[in-house]
C-alpha atoms as a PDB file:
ATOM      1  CA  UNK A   1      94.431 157.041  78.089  1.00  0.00           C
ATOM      2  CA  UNK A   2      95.850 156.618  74.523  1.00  0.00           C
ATOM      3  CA  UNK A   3      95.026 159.361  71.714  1.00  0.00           C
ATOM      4  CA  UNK A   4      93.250 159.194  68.398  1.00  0.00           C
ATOM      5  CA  UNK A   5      94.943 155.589  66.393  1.00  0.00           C
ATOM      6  CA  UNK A   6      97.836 157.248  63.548  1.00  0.00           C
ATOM      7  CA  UNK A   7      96.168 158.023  60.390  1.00  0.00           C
ATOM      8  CA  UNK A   8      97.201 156.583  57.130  1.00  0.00           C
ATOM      9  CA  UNK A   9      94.896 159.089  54.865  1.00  0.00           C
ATOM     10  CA  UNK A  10      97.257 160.394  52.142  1.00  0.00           C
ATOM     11  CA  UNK A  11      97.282 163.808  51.849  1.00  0.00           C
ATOM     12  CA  UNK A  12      96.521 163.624  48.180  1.00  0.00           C
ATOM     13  CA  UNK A  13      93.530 161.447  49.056  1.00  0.00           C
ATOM     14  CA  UNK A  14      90.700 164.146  49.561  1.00  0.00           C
ATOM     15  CA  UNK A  15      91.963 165.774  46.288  1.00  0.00           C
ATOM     16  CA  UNK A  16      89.494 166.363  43.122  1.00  0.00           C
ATOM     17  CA  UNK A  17      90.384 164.507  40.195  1.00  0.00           C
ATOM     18  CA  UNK A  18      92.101 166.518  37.387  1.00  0.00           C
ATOM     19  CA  UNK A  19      91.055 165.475  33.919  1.00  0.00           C
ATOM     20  CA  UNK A  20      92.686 166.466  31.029  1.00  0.00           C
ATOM     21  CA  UNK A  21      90.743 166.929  27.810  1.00  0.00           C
ATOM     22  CA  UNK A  22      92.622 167.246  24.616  1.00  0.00           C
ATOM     23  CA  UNK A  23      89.885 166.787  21.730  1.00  0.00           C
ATOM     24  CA  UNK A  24      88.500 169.381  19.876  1.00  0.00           C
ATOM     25  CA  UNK A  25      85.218 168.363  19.592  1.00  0.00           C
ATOM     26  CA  UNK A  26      85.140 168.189  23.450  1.00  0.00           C
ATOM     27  CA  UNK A  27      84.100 171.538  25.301  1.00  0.00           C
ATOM     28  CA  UNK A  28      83.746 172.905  28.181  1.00  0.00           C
ATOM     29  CA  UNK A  29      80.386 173.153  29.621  1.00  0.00           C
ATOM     30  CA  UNK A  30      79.043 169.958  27.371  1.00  0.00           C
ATOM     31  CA  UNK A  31      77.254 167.010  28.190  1.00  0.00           C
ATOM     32  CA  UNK A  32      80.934 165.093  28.711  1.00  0.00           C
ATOM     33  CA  UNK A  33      82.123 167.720  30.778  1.00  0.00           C
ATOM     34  CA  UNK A  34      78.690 168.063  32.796  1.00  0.00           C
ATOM     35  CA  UNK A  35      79.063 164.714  33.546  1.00  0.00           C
ATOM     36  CA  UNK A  36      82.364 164.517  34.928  1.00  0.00           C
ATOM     37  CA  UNK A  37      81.684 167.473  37.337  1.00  0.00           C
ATOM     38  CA  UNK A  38      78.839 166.178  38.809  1.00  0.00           C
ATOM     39  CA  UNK A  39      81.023 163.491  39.736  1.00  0.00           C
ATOM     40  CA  UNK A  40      83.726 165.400  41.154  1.00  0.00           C
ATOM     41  CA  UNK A  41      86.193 165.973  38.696  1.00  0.00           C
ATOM     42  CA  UNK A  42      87.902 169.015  37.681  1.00  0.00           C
ATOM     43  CA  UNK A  43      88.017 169.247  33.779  1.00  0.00           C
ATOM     44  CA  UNK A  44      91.087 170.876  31.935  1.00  0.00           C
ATOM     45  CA  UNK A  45      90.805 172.104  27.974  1.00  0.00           C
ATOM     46  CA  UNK A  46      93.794 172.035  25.891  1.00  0.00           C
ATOM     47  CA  UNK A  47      92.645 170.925  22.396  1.00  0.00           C
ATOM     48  CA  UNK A  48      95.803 169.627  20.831  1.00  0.00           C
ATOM     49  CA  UNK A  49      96.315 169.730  17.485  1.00  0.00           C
ATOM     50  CA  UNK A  50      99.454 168.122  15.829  1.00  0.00           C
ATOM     51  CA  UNK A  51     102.690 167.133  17.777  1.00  0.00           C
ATOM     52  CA  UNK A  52     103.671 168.683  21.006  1.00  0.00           C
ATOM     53  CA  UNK A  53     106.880 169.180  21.578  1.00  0.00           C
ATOM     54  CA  UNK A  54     108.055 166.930  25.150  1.00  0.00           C
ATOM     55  CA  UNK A  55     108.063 170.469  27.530  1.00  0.00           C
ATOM     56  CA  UNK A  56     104.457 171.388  26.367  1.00  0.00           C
ATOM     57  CA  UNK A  57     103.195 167.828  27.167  1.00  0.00           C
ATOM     58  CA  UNK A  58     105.115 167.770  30.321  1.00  0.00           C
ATOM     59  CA  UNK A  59     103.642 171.261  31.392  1.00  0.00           C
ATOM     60  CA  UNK A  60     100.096 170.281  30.341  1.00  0.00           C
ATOM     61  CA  UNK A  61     100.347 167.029  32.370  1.00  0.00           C
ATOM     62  CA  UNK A  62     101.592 168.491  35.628  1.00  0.00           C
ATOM     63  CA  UNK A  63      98.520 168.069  38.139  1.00  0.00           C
ATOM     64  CA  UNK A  64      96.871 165.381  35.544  1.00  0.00           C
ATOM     65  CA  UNK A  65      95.273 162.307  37.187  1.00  0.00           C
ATOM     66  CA  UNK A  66      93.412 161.046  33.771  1.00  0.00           C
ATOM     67  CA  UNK A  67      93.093 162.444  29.979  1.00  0.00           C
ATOM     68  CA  UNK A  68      90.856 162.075  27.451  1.00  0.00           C
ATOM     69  CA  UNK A  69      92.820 162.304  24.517  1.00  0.00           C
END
């Protein structure tokens, strides 16, 4: 008798979708944001305004699947 076949599912897989919203005009709880929960996705605000130095974008990236920018 032989066990269950190996699984290939990667453990990042069954994750939610991180989103990263950088407008200003973009909030959370609107329609846009709505939207993207009811498909899954977990939204994150950080309105940027101006230049970012390189450790703020990588800090606000970490965890980021997609951005709205």
């Amino acid at each position: 008798m032989t066990g269950p076949p190996h699984s290939t599912t990667s453990r990042n897989e069954h994750r939610v979708p991180r989103i990263l919203i950088t407008t200003d005009y973009l909030r959370p709880g609107d329609e846009v944001d709505a939207r993207l929960r009811a498909h899954g996705h977990t939204t994150v605000h950080a309105p940027m305004v101006g230049r970012r130095d390189p450790e703020q974008l990588v800090a606000v990236l970490d965890g980021i699947d997609a951005a709205l920018v």
